[in-house]
PDB file of N, CA and C in Angstrom:
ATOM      1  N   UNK A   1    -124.906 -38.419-145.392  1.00  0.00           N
ATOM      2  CA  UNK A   1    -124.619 -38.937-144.064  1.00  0.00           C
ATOM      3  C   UNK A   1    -124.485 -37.760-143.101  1.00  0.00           C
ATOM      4  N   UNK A   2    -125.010 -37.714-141.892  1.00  0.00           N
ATOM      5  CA  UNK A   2    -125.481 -36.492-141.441  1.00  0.00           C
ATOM      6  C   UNK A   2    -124.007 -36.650-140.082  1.00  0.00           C
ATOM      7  N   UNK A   3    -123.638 -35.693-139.342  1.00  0.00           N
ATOM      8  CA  UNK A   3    -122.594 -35.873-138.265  1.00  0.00           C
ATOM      9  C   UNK A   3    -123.239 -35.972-137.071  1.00  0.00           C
ATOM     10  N   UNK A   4    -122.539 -36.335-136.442  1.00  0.00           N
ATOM     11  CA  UNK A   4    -122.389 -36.275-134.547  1.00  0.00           C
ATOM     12  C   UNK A   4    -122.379 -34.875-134.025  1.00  0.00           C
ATOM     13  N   UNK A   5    -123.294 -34.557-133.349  1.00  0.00           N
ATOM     14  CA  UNK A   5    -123.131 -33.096-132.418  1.00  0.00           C
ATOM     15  C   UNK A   5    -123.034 -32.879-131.640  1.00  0.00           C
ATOM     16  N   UNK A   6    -122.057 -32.434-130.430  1.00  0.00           N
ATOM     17  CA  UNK A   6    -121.926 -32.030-129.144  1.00  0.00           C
ATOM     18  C   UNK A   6    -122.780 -30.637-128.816  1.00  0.00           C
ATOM     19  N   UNK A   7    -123.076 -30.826-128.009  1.00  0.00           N
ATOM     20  CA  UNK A   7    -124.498 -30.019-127.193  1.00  0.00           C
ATOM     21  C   UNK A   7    -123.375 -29.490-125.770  1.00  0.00           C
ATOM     22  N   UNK A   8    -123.344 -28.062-125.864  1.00  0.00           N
ATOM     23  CA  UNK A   8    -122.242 -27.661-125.232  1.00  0.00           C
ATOM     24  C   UNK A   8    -122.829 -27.198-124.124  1.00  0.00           C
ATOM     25  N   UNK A   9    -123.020 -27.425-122.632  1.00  0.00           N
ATOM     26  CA  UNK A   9    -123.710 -27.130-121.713  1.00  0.00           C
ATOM     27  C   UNK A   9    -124.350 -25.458-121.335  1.00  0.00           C
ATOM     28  N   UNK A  10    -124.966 -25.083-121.408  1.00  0.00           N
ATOM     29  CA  UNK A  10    -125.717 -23.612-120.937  1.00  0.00           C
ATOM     30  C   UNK A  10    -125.286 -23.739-119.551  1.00  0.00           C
ATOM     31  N   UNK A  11    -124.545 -24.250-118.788  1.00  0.00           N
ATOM     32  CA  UNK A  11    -124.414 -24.150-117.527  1.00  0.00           C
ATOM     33  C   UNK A  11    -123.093 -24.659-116.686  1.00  0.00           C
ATOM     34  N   UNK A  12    -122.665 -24.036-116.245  1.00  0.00           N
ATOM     35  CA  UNK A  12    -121.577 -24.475-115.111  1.00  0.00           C
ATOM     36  C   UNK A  12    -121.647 -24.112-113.941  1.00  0.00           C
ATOM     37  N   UNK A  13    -121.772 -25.448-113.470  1.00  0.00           N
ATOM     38  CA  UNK A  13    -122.262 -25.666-111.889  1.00  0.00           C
ATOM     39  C   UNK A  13    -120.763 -25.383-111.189  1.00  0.00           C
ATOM     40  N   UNK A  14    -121.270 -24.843-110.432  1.00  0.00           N
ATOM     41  CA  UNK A  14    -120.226 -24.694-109.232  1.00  0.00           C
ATOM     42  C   UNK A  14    -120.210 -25.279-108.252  1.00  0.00           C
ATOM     43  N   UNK A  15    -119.347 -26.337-107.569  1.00  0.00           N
ATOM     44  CA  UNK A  15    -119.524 -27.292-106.457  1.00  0.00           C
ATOM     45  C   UNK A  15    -118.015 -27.026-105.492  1.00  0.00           C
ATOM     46  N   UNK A  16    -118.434 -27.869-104.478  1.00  0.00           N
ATOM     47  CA  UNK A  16    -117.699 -27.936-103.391  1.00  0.00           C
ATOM     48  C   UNK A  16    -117.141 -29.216-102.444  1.00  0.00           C
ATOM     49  N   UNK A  17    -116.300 -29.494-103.018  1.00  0.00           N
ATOM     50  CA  UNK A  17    -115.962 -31.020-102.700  1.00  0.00           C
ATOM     51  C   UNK A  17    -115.889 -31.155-100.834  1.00  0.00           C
ATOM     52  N   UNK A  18    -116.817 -32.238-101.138  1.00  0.00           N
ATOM     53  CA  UNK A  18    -116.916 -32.280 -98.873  1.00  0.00           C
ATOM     54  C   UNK A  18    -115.748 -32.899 -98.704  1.00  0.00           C
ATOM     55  N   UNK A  19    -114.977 -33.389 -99.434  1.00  0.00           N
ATOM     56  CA  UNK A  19    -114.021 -33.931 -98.795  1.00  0.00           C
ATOM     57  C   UNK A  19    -112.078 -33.309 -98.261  1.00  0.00           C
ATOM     58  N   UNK A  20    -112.232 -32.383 -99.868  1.00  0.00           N
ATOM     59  CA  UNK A  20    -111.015 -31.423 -99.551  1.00  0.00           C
ATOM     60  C   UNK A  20    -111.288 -29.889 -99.620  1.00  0.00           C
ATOM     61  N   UNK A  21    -112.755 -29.628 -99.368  1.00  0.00           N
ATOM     62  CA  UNK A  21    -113.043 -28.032 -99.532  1.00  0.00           C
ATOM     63  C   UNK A  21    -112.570 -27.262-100.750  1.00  0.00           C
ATOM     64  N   UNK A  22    -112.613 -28.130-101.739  1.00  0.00           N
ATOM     65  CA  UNK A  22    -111.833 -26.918-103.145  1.00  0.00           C
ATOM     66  C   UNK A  22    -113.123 -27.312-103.736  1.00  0.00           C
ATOM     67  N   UNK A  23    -113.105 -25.934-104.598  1.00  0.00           N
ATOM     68  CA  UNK A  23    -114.059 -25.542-105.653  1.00  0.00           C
ATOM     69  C   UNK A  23    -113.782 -26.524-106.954  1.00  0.00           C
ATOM     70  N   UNK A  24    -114.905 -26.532-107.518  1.00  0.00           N
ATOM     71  CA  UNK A  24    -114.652 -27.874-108.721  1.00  0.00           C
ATOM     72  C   UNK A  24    -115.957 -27.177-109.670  1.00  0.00           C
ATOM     73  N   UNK A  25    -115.812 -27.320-110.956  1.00  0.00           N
ATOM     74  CA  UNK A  25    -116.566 -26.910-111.950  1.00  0.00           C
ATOM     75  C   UNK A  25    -117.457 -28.135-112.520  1.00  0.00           C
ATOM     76  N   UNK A  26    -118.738 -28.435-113.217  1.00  0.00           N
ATOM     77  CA  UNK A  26    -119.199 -29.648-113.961  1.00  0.00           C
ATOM     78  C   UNK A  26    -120.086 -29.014-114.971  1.00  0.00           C
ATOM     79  N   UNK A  27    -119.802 -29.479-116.053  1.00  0.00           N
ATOM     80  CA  UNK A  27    -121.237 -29.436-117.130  1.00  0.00           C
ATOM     81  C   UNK A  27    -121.751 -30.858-117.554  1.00  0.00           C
ATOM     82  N   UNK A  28    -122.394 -30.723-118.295  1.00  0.00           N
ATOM     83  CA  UNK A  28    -123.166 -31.897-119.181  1.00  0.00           C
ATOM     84  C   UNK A  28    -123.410 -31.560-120.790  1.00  0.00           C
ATOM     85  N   UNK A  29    -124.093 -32.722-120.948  1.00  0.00           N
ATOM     86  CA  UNK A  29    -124.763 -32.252-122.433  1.00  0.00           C
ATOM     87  C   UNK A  29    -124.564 -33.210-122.982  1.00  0.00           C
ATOM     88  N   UNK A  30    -125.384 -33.477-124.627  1.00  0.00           N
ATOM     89  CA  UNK A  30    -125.733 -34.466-125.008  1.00  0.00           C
ATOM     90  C   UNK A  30    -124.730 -34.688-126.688  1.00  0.00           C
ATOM     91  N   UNK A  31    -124.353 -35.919-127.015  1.00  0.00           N
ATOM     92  CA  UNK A  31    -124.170 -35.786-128.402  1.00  0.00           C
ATOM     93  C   UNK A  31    -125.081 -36.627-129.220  1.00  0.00           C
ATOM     94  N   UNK A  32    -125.469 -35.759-130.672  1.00  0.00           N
ATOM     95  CA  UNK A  32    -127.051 -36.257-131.036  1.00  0.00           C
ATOM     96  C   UNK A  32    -126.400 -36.710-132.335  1.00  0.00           C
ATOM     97  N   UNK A  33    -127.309 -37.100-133.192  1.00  0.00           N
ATOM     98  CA  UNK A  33    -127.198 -37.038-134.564  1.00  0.00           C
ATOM     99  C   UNK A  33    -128.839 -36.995-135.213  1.00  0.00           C
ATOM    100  N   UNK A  34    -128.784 -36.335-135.946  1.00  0.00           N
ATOM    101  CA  UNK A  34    -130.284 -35.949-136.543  1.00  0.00           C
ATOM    102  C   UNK A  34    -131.253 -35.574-135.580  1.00  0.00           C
ATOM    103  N   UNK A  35    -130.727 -34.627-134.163  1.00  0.00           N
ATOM    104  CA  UNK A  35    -131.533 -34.298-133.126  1.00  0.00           C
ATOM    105  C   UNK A  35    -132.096 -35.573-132.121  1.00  0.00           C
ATOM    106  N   UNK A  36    -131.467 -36.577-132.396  1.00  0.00           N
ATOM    107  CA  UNK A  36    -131.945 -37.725-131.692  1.00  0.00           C
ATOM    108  C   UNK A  36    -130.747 -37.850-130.531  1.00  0.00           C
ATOM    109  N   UNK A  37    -130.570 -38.058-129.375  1.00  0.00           N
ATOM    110  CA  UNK A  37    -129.478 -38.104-128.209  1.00  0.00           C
ATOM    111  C   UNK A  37    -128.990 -39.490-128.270  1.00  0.00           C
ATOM    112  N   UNK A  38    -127.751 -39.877-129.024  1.00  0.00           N
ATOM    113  CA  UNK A  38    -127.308 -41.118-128.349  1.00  0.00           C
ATOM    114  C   UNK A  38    -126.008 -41.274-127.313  1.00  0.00           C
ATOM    115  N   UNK A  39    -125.808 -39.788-126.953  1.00  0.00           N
ATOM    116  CA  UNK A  39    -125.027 -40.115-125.391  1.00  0.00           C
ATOM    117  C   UNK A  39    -125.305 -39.064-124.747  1.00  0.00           C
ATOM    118  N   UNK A  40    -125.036 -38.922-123.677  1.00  0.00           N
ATOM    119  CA  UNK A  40    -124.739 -38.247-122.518  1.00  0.00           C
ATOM    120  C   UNK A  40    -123.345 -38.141-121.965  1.00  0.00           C
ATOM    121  N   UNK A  41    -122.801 -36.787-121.784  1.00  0.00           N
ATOM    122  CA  UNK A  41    -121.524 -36.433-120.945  1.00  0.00           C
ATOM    123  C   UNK A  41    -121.504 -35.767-120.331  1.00  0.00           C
ATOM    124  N   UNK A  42    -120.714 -36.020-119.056  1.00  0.00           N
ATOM    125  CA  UNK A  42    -120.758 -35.433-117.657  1.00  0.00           C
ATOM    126  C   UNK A  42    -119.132 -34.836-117.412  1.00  0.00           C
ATOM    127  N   UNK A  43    -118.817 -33.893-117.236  1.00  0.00           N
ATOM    128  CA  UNK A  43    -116.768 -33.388-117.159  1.00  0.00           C
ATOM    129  C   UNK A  43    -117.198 -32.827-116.028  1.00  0.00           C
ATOM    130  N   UNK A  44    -115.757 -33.122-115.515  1.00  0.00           N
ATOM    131  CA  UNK A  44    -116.087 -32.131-113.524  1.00  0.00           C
ATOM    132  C   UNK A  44    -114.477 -31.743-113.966  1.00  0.00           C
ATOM    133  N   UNK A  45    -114.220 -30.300-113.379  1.00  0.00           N
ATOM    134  CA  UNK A  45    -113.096 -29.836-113.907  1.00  0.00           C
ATOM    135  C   UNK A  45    -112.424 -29.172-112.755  1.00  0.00           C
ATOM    136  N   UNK A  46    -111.421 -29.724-112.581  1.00  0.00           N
ATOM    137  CA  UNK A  46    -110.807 -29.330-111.027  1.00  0.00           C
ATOM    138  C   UNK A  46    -109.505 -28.288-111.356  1.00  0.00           C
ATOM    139  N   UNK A  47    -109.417 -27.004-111.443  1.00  0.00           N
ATOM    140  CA  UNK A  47    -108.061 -26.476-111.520  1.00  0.00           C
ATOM    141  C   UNK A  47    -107.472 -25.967-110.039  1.00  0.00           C
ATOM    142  N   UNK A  48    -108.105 -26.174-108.946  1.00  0.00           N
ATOM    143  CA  UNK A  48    -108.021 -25.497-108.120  1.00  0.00           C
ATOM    144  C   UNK A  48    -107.105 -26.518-107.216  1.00  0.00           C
ATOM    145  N   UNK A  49    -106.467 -27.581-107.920  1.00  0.00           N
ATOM    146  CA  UNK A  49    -105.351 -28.180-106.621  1.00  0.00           C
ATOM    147  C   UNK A  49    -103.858 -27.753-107.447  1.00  0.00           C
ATOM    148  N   UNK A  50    -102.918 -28.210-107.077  1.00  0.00           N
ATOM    149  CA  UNK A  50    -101.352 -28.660-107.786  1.00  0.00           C
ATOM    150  C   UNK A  50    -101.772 -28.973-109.316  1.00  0.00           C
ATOM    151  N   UNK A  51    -102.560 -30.392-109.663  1.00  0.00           N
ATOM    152  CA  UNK A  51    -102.012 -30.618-110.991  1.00  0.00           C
ATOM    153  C   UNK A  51    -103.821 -30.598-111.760  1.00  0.00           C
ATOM    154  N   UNK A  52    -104.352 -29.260-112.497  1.00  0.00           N
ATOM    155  CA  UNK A  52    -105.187 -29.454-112.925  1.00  0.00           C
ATOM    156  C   UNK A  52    -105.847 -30.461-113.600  1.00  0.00           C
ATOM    157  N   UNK A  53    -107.281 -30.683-113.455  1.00  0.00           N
ATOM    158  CA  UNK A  53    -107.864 -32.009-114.289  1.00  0.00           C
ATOM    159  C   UNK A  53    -108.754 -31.889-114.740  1.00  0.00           C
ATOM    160  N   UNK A  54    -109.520 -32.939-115.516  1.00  0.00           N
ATOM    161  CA  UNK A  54    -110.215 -33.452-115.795  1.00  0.00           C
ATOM    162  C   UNK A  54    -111.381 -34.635-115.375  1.00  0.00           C
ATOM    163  N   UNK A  55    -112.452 -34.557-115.269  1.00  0.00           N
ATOM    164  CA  UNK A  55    -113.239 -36.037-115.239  1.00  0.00           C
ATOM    165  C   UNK A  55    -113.921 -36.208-115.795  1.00  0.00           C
ATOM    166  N   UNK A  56    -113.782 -37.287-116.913  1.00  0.00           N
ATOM    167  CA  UNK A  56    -115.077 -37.281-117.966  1.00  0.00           C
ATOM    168  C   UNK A  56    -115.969 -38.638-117.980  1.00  0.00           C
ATOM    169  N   UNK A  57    -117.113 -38.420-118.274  1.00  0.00           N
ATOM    170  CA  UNK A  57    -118.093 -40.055-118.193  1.00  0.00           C
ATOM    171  C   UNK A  57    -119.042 -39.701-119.422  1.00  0.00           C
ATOM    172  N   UNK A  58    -119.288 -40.138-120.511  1.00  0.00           N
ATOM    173  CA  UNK A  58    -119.581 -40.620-121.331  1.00  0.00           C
ATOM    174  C   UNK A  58    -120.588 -41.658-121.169  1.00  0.00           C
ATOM    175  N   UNK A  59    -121.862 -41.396-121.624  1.00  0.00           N
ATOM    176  CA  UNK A  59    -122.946 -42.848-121.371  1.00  0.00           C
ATOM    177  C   UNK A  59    -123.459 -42.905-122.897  1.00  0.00           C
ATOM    178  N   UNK A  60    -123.351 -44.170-123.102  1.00  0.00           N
ATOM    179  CA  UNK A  60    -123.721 -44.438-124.646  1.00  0.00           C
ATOM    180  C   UNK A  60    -124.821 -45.133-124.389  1.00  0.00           C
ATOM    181  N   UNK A  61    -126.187 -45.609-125.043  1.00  0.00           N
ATOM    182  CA  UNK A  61    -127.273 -46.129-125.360  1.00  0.00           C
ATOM    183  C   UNK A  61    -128.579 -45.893-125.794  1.00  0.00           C
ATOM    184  N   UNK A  62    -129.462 -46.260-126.202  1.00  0.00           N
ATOM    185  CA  UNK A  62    -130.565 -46.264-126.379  1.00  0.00           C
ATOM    186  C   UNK A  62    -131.314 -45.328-125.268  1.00  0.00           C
ATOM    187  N   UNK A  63    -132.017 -44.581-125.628  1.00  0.00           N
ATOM    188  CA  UNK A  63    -133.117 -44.225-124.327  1.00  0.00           C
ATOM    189  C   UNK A  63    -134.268 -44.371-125.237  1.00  0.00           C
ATOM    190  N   UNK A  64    -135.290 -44.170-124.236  1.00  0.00           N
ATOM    191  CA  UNK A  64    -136.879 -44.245-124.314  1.00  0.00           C
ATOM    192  C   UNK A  64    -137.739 -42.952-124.145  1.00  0.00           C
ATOM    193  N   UNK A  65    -138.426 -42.552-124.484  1.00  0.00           N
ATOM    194  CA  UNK A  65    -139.262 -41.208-124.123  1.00  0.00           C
ATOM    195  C   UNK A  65    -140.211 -41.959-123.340  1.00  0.00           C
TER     196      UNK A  65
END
């Protein structure tokens, strides 16, 4: 029985929230099993107010080539 793999992003975007001007971090990346993708995750990572965070979204399903 083979495992689940998180695909750890090559990239962190750097953004700029239009609404309160603070800097905010995001990656992505995929979790596979046998090299096949059955999700997608998106984290936006805010340390730059009072109470550091998190935002995570998770998409589970089927895709198509």
């Amino acid at each position: 029985m083979s495992a689940y793999t998180l695909e750890l992003s090559p990239y962190i975007y750097r953004l700029k929230c239009e609404y309160c001007d603070q800097a905010k971090k995001r990656v992505f990346g995929f979790i596979s099993k046998e090299d096949d993708a059955h999700a997608v995750y998106y984290a936006l990572l805010n340390i730059t107010e009072g109470k550091p965070r998190v935002g995570l979204t998770v998409s589970v399903g089927p895709w198509c080539e």
